[in-house]
PDB file of N, CA and C in Angstrom:
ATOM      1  N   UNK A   1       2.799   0.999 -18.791  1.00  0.00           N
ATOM      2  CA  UNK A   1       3.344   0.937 -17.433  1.00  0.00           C
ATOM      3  C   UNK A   1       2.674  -0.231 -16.703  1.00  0.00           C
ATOM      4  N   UNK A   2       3.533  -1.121 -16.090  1.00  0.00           N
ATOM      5  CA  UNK A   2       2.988  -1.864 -15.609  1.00  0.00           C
ATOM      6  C   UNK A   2       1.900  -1.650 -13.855  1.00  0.00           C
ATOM      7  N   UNK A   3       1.112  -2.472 -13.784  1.00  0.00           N
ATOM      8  CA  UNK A   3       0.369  -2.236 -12.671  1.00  0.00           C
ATOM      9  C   UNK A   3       1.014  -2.768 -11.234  1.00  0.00           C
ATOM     10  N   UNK A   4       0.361  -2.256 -10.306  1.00  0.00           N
ATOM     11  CA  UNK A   4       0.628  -2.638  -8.702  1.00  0.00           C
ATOM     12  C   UNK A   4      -0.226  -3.800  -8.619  1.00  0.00           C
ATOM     13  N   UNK A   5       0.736  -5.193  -8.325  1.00  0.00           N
ATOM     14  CA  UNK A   5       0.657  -6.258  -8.024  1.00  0.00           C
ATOM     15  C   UNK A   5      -0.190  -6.382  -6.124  1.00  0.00           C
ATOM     16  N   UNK A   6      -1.600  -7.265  -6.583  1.00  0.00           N
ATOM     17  CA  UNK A   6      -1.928  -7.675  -5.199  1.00  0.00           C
ATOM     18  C   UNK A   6      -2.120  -9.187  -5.129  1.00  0.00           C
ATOM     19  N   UNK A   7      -2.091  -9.882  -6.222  1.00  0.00           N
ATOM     20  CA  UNK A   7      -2.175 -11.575  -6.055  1.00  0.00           C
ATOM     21  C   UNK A   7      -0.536 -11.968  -6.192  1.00  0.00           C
ATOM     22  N   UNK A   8      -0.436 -13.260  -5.529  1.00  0.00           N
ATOM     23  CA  UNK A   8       0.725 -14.283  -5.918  1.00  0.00           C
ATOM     24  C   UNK A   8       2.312 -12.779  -5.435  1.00  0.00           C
ATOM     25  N   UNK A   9       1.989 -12.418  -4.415  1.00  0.00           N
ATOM     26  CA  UNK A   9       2.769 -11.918  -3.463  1.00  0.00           C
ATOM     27  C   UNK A   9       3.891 -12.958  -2.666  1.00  0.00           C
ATOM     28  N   UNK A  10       5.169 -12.440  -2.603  1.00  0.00           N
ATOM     29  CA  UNK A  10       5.618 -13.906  -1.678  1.00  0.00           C
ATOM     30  C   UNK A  10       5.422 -13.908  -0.612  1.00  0.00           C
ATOM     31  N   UNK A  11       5.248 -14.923  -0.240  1.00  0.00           N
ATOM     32  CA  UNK A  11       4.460 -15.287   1.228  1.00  0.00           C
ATOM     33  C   UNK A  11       4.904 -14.505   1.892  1.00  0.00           C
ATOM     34  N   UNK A  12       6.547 -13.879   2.273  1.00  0.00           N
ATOM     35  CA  UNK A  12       6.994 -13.122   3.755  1.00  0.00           C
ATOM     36  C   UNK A  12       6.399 -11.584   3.061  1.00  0.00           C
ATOM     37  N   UNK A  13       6.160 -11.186   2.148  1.00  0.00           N
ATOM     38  CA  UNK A  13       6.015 -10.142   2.071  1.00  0.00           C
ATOM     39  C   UNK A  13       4.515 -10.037   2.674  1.00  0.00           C
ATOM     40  N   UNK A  14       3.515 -11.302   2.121  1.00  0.00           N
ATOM     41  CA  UNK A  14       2.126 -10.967   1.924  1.00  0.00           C
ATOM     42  C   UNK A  14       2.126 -11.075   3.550  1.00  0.00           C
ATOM     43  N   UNK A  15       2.601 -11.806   4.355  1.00  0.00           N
ATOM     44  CA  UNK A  15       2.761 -11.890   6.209  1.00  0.00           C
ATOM     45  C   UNK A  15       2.676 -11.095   6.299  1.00  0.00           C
ATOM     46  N   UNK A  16       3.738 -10.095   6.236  1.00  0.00           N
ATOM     47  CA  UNK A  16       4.440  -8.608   6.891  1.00  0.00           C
ATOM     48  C   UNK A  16       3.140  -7.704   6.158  1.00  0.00           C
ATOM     49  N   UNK A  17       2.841  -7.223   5.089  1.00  0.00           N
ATOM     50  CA  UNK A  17       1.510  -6.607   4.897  1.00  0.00           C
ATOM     51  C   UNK A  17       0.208  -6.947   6.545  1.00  0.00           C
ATOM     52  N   UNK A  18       0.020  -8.270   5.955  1.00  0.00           N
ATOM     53  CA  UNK A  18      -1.170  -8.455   7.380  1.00  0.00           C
ATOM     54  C   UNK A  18      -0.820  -8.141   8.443  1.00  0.00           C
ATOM     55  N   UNK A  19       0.512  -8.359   8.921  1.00  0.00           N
ATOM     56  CA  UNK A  19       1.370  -7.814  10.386  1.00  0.00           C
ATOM     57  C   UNK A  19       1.131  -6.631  10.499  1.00  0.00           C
ATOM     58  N   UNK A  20       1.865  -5.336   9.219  1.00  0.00           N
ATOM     59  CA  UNK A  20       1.346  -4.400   9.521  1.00  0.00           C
ATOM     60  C   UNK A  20      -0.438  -3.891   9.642  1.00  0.00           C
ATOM     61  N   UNK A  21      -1.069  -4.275   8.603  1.00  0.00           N
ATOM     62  CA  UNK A  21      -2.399  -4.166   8.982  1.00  0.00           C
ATOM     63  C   UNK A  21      -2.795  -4.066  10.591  1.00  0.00           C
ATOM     64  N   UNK A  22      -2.278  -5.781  11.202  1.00  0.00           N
ATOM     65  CA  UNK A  22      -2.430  -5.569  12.655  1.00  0.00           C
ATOM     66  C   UNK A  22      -1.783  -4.365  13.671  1.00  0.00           C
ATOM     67  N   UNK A  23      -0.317  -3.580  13.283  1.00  0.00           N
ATOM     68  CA  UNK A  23       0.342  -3.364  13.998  1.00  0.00           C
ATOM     69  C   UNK A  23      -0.441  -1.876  13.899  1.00  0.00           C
ATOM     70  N   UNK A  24      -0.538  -1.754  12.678  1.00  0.00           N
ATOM     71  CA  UNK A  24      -1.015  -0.147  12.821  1.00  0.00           C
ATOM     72  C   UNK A  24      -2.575   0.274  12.867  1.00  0.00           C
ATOM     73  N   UNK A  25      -3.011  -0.876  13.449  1.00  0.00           N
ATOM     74  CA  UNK A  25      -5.108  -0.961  13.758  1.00  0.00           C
ATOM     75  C   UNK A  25      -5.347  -0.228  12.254  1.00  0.00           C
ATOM     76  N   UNK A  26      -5.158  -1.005  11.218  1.00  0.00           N
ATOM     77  CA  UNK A  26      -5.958   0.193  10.293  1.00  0.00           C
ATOM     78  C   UNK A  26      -7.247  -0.737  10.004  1.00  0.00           C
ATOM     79  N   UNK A  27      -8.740   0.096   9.893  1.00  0.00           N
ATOM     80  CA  UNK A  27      -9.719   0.119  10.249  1.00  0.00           C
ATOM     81  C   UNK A  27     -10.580  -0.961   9.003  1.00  0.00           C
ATOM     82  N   UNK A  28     -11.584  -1.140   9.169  1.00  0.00           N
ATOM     83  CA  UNK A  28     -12.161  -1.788   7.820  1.00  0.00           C
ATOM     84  C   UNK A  28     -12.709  -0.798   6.750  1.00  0.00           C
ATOM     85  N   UNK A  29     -13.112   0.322   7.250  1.00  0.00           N
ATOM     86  CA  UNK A  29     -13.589   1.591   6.734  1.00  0.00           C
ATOM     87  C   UNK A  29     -12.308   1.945   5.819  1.00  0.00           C
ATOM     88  N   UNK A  30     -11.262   2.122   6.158  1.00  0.00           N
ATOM     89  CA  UNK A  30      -9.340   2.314   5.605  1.00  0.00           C
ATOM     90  C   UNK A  30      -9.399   1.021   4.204  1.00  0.00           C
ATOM     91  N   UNK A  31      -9.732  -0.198   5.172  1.00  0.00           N
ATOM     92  CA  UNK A  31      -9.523  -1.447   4.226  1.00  0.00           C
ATOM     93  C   UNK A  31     -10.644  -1.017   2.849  1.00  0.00           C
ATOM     94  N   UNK A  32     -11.622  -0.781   3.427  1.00  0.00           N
ATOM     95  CA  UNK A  32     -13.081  -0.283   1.884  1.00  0.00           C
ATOM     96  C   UNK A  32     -12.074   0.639   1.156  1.00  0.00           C
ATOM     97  N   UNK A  33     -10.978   1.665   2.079  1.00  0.00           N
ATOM     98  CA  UNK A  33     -11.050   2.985   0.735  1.00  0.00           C
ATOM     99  C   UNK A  33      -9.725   2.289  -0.060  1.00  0.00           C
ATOM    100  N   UNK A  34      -9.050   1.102   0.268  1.00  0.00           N
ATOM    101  CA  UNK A  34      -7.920   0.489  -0.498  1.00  0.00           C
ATOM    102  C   UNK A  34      -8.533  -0.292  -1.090  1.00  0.00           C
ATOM    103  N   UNK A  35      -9.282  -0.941  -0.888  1.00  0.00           N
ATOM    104  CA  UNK A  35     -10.181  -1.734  -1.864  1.00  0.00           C
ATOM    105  C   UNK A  35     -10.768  -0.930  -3.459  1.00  0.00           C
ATOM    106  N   UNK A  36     -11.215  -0.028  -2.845  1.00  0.00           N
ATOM    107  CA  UNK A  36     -11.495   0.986  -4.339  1.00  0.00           C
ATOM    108  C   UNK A  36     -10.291   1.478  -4.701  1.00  0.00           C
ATOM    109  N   UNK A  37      -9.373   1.522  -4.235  1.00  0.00           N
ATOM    110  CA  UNK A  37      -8.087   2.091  -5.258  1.00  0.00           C
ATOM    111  C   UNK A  37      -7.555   1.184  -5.936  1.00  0.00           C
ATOM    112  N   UNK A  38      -7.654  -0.157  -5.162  1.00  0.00           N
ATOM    113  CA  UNK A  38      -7.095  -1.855  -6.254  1.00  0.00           C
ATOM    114  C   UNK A  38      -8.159  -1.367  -6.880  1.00  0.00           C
ATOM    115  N   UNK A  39      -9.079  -1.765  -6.985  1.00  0.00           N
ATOM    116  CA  UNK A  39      -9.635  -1.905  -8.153  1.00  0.00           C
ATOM    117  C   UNK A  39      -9.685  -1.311  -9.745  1.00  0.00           C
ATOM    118  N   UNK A  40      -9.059   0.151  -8.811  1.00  0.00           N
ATOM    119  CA  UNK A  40      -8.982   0.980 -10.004  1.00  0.00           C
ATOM    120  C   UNK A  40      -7.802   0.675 -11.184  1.00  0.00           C
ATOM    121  N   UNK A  41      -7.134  -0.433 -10.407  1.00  0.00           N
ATOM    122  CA  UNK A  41      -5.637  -1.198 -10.929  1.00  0.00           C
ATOM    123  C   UNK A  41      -4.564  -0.365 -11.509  1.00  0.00           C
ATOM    124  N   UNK A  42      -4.426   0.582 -10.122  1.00  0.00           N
ATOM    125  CA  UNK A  42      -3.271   1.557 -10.264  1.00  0.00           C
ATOM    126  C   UNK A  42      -1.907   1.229 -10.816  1.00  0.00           C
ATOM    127  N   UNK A  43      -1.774   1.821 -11.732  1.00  0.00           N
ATOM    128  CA  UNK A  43      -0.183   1.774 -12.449  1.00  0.00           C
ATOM    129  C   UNK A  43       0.992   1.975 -11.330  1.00  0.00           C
ATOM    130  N   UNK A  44       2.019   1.049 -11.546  1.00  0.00           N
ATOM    131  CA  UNK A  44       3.090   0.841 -10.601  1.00  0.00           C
ATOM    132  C   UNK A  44       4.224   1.764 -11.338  1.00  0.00           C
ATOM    133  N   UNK A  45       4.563   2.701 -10.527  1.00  0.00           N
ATOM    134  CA  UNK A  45       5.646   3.502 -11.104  1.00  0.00           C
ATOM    135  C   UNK A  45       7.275   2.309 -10.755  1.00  0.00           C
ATOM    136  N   UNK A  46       7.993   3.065 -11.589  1.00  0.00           N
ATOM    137  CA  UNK A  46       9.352   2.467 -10.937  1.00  0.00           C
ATOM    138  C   UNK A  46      10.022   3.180  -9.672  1.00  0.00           C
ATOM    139  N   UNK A  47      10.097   2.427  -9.024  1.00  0.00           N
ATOM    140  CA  UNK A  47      10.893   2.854  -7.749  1.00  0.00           C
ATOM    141  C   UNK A  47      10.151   3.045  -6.803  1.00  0.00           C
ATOM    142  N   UNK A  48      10.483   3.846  -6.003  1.00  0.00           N
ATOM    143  CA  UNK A  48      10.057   4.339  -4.412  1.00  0.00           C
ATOM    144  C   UNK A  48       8.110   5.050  -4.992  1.00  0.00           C
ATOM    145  N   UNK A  49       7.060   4.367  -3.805  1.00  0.00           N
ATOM    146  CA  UNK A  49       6.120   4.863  -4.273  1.00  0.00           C
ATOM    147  C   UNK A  49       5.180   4.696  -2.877  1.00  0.00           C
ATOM    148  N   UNK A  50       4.113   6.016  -2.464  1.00  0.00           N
ATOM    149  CA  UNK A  50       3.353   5.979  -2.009  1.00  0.00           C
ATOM    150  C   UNK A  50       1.833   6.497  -1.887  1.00  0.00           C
ATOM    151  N   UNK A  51       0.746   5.716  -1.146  1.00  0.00           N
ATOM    152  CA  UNK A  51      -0.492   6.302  -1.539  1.00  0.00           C
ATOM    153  C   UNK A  51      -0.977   7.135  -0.182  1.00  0.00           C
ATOM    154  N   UNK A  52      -1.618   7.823   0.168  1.00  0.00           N
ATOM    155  CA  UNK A  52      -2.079   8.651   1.210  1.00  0.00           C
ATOM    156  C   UNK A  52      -3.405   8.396   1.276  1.00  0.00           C
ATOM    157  N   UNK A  53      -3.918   7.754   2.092  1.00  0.00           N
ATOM    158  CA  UNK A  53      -5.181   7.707   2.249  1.00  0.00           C
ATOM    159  C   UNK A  53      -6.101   8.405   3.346  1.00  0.00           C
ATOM    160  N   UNK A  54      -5.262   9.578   4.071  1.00  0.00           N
ATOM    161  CA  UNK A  54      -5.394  10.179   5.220  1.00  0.00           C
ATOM    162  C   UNK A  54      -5.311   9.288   6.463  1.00  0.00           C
ATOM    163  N   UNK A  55      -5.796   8.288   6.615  1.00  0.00           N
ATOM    164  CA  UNK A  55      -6.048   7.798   8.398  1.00  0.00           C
ATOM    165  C   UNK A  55      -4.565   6.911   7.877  1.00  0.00           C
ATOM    166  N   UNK A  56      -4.024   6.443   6.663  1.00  0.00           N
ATOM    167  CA  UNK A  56      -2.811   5.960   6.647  1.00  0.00           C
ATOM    168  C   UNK A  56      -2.026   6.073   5.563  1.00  0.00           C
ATOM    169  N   UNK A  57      -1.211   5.283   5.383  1.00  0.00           N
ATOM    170  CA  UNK A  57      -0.383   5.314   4.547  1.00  0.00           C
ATOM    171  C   UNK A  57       0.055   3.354   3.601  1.00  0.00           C
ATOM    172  N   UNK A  58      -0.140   3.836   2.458  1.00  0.00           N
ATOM    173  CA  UNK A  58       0.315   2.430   1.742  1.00  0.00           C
ATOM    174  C   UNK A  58       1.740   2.645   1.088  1.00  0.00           C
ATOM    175  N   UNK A  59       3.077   2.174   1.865  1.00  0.00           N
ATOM    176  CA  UNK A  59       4.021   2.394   0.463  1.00  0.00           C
ATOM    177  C   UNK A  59       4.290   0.954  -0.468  1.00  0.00           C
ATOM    178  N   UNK A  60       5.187   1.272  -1.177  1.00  0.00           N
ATOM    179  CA  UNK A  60       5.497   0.033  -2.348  1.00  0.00           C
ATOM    180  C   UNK A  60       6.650   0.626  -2.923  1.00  0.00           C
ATOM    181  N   UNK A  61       7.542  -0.184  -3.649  1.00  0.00           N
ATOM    182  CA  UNK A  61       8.636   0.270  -4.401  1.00  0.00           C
ATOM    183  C   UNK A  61       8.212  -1.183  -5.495  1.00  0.00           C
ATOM    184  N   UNK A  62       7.870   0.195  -6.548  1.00  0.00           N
ATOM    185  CA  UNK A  62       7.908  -0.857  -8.739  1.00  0.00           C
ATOM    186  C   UNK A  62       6.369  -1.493  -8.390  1.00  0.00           C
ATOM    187  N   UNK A  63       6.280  -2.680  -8.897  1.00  0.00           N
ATOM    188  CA  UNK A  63       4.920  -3.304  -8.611  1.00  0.00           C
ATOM    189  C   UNK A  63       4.006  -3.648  -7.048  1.00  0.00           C
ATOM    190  N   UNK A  64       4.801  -3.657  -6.156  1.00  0.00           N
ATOM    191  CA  UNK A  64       4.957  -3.993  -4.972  1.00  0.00           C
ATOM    192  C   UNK A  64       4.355  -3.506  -3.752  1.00  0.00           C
ATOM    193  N   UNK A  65       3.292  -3.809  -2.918  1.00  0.00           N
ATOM    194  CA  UNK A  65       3.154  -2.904  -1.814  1.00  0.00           C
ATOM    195  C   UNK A  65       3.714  -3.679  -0.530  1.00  0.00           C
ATOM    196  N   UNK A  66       4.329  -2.701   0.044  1.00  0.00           N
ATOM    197  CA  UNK A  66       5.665  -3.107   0.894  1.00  0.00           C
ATOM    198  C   UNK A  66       5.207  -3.106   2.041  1.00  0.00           C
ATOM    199  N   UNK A  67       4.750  -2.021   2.642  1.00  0.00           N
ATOM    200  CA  UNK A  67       4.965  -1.598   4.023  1.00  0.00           C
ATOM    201  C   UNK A  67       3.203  -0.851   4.197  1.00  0.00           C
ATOM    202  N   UNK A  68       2.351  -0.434   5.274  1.00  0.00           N
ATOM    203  CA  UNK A  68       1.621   0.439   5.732  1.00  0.00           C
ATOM    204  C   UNK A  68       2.410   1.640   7.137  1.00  0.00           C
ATOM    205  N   UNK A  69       1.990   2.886   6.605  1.00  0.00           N
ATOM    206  CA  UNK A  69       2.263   3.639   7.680  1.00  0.00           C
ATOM    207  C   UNK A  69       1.438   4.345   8.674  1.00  0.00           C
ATOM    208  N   UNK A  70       1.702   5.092   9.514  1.00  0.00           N
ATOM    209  CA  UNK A  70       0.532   5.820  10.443  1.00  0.00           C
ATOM    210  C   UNK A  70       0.192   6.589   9.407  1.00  0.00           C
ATOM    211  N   UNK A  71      -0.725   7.522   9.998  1.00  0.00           N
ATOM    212  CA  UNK A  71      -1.054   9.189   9.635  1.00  0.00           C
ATOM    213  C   UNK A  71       0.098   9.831   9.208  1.00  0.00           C
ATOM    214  N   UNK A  72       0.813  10.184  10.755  1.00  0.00           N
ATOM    215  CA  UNK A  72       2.040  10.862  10.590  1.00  0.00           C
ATOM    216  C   UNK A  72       3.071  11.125  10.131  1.00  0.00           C
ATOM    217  N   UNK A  73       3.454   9.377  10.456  1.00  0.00           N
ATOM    218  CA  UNK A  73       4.826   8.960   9.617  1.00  0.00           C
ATOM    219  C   UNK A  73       5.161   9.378   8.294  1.00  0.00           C
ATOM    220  N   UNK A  74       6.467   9.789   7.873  1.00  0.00           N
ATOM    221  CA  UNK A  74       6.561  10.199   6.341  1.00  0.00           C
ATOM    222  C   UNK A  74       7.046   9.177   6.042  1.00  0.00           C
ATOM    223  N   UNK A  75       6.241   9.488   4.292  1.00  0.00           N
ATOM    224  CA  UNK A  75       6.657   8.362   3.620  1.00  0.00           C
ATOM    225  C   UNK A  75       7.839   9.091   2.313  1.00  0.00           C
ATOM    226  N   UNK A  76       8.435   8.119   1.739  1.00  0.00           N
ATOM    227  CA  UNK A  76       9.566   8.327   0.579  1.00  0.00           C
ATOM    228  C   UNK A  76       8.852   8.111  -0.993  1.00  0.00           C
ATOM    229  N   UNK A  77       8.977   8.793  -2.038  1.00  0.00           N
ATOM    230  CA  UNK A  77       9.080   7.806  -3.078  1.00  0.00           C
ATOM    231  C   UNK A  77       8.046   9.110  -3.894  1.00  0.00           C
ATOM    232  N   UNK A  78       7.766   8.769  -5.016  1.00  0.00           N
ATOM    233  CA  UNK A  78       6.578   9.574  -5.519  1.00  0.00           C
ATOM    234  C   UNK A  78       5.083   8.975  -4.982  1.00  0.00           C
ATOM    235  N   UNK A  79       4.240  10.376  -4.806  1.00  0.00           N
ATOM    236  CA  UNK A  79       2.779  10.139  -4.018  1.00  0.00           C
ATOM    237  C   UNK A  79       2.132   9.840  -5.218  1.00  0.00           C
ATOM    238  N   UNK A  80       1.386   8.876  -4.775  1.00  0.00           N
ATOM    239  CA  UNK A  80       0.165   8.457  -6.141  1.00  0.00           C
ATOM    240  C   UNK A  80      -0.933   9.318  -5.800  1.00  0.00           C
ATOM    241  N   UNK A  81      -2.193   9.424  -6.785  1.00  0.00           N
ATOM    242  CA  UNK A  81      -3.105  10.154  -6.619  1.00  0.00           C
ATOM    243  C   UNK A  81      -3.880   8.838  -6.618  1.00  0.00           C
TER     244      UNK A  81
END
């Protein structure tokens, strides 16, 4: 299975990531606990996919991370562990 892509992103996507970063204040403490989950070089399912990190939300669809969400907001797709 292939892995979740974080280098050589296309540029409007890798923007809109940092946009959201800004839009939804997520914290540097948030940024440390995504940092240890890249690393762990999580397998990219196909299709609709998201991670829960409690204070937010990372989705992605296939290799891809797409979007960040609040707390609240629901997300679509299968939850990664």
């Amino acid at each position: 299975m292939p892995r979740i892509e974080w280098t050589g992103l296309p540029v409007a996507l890798r923007d809109h990531l940092f946009e959201r970063l800004r839009d939804r204040q997520i914290t540097a403490d948030d940024l440390y606990q995504l940092k240890l989950w890249r690393e762990s070089e999580p397998e990219a399912p196909d299709g609709a996919w998201y991670k829960d990190f409690g204070s937010f939300k990372l989705c992605g669809f296939g290799p891809y991370p797409k979007t960040f969400l609040l707390k609240g907001q629901p997300a679509t797709g299968r939850s990664l562990s």
